[in-house]
N, C-alpha and C. Protein backbone atom coordinates (compact mmCIF):
# COMPACT_ATOMS: atom_id res chain seq x y z
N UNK A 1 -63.79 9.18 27.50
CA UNK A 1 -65.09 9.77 27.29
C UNK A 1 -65.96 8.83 26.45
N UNK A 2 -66.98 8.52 26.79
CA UNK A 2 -67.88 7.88 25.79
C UNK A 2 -68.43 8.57 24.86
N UNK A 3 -68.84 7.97 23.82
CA UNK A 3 -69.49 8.51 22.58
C UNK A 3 -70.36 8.25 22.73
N UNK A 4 -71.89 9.72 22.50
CA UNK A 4 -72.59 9.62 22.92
C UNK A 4 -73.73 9.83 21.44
N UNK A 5 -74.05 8.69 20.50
CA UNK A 5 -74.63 9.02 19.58
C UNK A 5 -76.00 8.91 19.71
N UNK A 6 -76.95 9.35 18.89
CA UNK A 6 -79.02 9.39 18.87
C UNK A 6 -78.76 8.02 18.00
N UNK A 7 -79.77 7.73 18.67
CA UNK A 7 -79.71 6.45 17.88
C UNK A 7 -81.30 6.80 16.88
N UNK A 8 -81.50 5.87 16.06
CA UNK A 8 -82.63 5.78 14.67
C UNK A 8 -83.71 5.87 15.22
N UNK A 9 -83.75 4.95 16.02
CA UNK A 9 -85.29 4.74 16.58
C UNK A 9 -85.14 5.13 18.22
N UNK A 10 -86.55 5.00 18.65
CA UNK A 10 -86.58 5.44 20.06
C UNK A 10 -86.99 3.90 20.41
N UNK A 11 -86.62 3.39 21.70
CA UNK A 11 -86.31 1.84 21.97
C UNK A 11 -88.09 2.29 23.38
N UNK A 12 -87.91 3.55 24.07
CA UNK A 12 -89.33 3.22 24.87
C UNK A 12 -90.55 3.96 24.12
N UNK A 13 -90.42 4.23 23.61
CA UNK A 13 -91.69 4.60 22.76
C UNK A 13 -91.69 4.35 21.42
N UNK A 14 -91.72 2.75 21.05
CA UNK A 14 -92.06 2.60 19.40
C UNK A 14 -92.90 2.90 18.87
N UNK A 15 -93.30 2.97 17.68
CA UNK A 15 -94.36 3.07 17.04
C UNK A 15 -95.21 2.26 16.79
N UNK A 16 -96.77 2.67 17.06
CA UNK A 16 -97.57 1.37 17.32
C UNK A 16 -98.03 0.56 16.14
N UNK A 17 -97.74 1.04 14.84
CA UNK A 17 -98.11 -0.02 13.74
C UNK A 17 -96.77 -1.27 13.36
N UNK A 18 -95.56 -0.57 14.21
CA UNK A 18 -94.03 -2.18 14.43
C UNK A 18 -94.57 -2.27 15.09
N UNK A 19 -95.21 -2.41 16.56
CA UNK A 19 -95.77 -2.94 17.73
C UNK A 19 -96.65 -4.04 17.29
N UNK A 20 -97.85 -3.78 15.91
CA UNK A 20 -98.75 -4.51 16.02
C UNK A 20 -97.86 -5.88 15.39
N UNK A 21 -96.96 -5.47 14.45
CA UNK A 21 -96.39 -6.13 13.22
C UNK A 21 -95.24 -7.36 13.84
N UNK A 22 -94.95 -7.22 15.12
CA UNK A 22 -94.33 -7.83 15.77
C UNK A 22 -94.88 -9.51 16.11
N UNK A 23 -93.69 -10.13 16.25
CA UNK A 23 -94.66 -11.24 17.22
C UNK A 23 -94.92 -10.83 18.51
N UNK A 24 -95.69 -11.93 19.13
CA UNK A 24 -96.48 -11.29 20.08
C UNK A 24 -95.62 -11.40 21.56
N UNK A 25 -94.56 -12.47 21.34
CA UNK A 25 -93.39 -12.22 22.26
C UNK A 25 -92.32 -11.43 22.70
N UNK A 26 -92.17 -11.05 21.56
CA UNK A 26 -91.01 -9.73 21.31
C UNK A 26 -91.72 -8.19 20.75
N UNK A 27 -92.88 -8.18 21.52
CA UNK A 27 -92.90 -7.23 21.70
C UNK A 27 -92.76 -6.28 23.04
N UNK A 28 -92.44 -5.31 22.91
CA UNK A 28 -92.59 -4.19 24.43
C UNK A 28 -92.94 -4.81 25.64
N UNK A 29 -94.51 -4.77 25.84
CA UNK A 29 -95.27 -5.57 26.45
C UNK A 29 -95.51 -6.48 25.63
N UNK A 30 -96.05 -7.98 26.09
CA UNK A 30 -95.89 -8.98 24.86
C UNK A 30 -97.87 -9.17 26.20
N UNK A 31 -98.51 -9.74 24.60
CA UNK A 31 -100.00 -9.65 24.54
C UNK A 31 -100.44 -10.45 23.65
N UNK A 32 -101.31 -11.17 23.90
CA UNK A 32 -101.28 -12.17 22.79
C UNK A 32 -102.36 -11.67 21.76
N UNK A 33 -102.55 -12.07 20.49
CA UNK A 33 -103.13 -11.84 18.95
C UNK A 33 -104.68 -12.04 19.20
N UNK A 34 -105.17 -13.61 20.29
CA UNK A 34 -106.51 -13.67 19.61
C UNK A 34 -107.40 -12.46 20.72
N UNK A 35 -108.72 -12.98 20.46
CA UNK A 35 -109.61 -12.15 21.86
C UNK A 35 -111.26 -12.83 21.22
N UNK A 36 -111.78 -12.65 22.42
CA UNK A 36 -113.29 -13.17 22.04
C UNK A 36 -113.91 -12.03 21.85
N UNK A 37 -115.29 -12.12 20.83
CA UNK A 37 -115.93 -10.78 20.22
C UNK A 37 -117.51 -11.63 20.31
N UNK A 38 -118.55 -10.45 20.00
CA UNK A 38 -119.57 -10.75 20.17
C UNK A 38 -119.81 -10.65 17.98
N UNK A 39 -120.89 -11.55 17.78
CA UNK A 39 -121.33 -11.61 16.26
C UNK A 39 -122.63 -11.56 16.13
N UNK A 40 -123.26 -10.00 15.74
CA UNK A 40 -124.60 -10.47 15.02
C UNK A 40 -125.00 -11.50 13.83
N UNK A 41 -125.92 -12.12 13.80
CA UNK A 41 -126.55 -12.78 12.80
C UNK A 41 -127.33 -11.78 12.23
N UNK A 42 -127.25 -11.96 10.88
CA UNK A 42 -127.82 -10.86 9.52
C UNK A 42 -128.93 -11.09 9.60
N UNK A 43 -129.04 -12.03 9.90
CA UNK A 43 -130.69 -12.90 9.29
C UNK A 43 -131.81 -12.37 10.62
N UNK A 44 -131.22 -13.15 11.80
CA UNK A 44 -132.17 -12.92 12.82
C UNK A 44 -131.42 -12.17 14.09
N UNK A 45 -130.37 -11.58 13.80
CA UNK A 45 -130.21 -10.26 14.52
C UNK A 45 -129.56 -10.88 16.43
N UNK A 46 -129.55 -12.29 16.27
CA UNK A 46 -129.34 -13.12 17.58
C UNK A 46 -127.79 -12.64 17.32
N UNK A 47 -127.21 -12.50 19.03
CA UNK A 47 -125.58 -11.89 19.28
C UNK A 47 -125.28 -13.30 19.42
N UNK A 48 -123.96 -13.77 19.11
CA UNK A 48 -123.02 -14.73 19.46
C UNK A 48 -121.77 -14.56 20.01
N UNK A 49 -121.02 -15.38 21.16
CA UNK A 49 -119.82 -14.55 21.25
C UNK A 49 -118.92 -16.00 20.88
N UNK A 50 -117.88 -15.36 20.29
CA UNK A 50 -116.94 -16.32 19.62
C UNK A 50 -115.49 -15.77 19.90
N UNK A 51 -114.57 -17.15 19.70
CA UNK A 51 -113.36 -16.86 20.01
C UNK A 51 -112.80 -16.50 18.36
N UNK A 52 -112.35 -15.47 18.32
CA UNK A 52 -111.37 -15.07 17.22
C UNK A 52 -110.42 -16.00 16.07
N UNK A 53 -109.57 -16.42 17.43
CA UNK A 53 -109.12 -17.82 16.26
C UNK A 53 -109.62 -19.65 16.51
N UNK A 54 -111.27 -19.07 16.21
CA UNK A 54 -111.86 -20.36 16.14
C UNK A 54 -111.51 -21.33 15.41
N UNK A 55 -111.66 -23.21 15.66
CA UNK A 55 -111.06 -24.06 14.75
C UNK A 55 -112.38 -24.73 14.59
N UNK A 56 -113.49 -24.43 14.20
CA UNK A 56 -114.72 -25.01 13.99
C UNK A 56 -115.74 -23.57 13.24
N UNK A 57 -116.64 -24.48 12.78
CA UNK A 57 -117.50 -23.96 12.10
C UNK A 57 -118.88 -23.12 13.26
N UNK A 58 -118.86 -21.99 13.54
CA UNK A 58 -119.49 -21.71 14.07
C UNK A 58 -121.11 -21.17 13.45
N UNK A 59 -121.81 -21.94 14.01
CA UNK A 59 -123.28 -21.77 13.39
C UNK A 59 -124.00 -20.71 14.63
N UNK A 60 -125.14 -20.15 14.30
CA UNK A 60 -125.96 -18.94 14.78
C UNK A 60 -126.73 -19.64 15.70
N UNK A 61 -127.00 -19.57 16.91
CA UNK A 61 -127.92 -20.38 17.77
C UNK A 61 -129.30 -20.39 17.79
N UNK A 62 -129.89 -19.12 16.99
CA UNK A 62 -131.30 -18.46 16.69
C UNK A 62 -131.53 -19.36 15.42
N UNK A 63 -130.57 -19.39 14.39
CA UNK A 63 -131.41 -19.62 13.61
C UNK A 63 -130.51 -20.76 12.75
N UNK A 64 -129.55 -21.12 13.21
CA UNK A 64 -128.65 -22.10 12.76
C UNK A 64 -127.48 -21.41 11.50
N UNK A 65 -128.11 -20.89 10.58
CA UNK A 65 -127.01 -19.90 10.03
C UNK A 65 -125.44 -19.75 10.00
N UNK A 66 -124.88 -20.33 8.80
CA UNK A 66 -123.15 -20.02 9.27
C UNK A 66 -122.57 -18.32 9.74
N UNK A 67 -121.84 -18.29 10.92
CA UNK A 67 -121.80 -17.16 11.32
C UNK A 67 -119.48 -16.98 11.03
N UNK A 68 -119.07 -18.12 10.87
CA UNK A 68 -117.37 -18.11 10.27
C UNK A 68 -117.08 -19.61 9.80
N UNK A 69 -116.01 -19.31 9.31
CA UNK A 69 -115.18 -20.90 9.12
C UNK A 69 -113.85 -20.49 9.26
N UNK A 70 -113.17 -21.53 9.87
CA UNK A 70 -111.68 -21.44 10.25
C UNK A 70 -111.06 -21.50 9.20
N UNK A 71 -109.41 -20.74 9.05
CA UNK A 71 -108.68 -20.45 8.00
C UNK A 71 -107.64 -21.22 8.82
N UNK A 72 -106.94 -21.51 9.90
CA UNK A 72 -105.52 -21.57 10.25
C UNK A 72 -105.48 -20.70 11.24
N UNK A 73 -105.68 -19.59 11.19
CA UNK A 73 -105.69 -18.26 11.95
C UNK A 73 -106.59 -17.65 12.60
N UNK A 74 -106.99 -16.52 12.02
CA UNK A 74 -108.04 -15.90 12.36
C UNK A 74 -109.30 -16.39 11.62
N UNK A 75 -110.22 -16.46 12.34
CA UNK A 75 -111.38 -17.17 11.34
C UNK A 75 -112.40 -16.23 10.53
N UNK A 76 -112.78 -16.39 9.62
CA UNK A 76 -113.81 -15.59 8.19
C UNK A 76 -114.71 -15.58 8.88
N UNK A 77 -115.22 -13.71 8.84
CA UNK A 77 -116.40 -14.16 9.37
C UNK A 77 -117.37 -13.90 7.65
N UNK A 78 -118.40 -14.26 7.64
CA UNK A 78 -119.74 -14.41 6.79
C UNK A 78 -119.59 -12.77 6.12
N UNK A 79 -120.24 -13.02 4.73
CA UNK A 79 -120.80 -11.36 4.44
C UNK A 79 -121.95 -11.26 5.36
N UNK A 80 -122.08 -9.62 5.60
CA UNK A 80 -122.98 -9.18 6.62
C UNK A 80 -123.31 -9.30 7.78
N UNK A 81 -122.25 -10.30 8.51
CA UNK A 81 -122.06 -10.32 9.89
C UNK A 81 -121.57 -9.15 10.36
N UNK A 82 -122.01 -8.65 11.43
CA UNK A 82 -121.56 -7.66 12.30
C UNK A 82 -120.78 -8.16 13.47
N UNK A 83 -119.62 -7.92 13.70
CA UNK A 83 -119.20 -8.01 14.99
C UNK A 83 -118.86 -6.86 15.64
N UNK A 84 -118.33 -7.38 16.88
CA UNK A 84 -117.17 -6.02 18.45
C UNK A 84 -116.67 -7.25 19.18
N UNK A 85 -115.57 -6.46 19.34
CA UNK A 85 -114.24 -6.89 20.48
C UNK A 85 -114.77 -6.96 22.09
N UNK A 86 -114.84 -8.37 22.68
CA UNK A 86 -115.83 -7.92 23.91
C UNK A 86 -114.58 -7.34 24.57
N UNK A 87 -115.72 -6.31 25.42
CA UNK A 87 -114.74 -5.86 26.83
C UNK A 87 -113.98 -6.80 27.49
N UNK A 88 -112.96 -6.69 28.64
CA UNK A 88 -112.14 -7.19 29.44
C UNK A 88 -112.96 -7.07 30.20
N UNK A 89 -113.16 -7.99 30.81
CA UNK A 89 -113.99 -8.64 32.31
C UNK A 89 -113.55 -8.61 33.82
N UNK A 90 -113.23 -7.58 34.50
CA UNK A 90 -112.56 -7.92 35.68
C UNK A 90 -113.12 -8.83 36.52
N UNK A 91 -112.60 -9.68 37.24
CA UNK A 91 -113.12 -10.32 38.15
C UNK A 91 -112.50 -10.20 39.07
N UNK A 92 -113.84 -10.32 39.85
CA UNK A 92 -113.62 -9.50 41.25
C UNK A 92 -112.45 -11.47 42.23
N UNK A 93 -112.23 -11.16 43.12
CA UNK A 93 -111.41 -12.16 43.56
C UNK A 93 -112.22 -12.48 45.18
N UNK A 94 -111.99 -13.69 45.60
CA UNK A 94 -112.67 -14.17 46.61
C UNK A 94 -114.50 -14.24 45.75
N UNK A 95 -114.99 -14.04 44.96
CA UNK A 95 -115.89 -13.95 44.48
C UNK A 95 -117.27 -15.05 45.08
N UNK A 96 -116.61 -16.45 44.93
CA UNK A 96 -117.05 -17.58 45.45
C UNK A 96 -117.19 -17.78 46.99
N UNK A 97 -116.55 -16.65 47.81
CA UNK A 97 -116.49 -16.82 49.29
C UNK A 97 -117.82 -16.18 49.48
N UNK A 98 -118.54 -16.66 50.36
CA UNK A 98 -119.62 -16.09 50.77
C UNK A 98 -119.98 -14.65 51.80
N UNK A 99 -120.23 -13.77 52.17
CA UNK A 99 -120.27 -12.86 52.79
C UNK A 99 -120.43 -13.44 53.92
N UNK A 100 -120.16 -11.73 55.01
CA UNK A 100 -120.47 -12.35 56.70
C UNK A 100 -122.14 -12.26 56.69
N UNK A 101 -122.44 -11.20 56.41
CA UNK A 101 -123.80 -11.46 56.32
C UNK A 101 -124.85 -12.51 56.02
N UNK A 102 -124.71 -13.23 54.67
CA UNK A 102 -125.12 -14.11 54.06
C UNK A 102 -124.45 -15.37 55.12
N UNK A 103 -123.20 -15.73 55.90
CA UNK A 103 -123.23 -16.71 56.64
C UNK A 103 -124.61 -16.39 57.98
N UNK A 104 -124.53 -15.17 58.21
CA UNK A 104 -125.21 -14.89 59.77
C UNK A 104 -126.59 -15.15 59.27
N UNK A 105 -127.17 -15.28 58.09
CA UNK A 105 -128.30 -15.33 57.96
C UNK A 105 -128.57 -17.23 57.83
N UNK A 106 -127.55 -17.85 57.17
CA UNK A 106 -127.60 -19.09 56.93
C UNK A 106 -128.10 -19.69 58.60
N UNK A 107 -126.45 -19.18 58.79
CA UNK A 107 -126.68 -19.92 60.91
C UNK A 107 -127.36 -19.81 61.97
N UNK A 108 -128.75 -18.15 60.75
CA UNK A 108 -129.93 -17.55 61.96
C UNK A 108 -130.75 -18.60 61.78
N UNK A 109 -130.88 -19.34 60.94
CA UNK A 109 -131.96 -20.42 60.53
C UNK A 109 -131.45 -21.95 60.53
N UNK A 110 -130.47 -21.99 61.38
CA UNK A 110 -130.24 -23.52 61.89
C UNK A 110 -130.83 -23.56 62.90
């Protein structure tokens, strides 16, 4: 007969603050840490979108303005910068292929 003990933890439904705390390989689903976000400028209110773990000094395009500086990691952003996490972007596939339509109109005018 096997012994059939509960074990401590539940192995398909962890808890999502070990999930975050994990590396990003060994986790559940494995997902990686950075993501690109959009950054207001305080000053002149211009959006920027930046990569998370930037390795450069990112300046404001409106008004030149430091908007982070790289740490190693995740990069600082400024007092009074506002940021958000941009959405996920689906892209559509065949995108670059042209329609039948749009050919029949090309080859109505050869």
């Amino acid at each position: 007969k096997l012994n059939k003990e509960k074990m401590d933890i539940d192995l398909l439904h962890p808890d999502r603050w070990e999930e975050e705390k994990k590396y990003k390989t060994k986790r559940l689903v494995q997902a990686p840490n950075s993501f690109f976000m959009d950054v207001k400028c305080p000053s002149c209110f211009h959006i920027t979108t930046i990569f998370s773990h930037a390795q450069t000094v990112i300046k404001c395009q409106g008004c030149g303005q430091v908007l982070c500086h790289p740490t190693g990691g995740k990069c600082k952003l400024e007092l009074g910068t506002g940021w958000r996490r941009k959405q996920k972007v689906q892209t559509q596939y065949f995108s670059n292929i042209p329609r039948y339509a749009e050919l029949w109109k090309l080859n109505k005018n050869l």
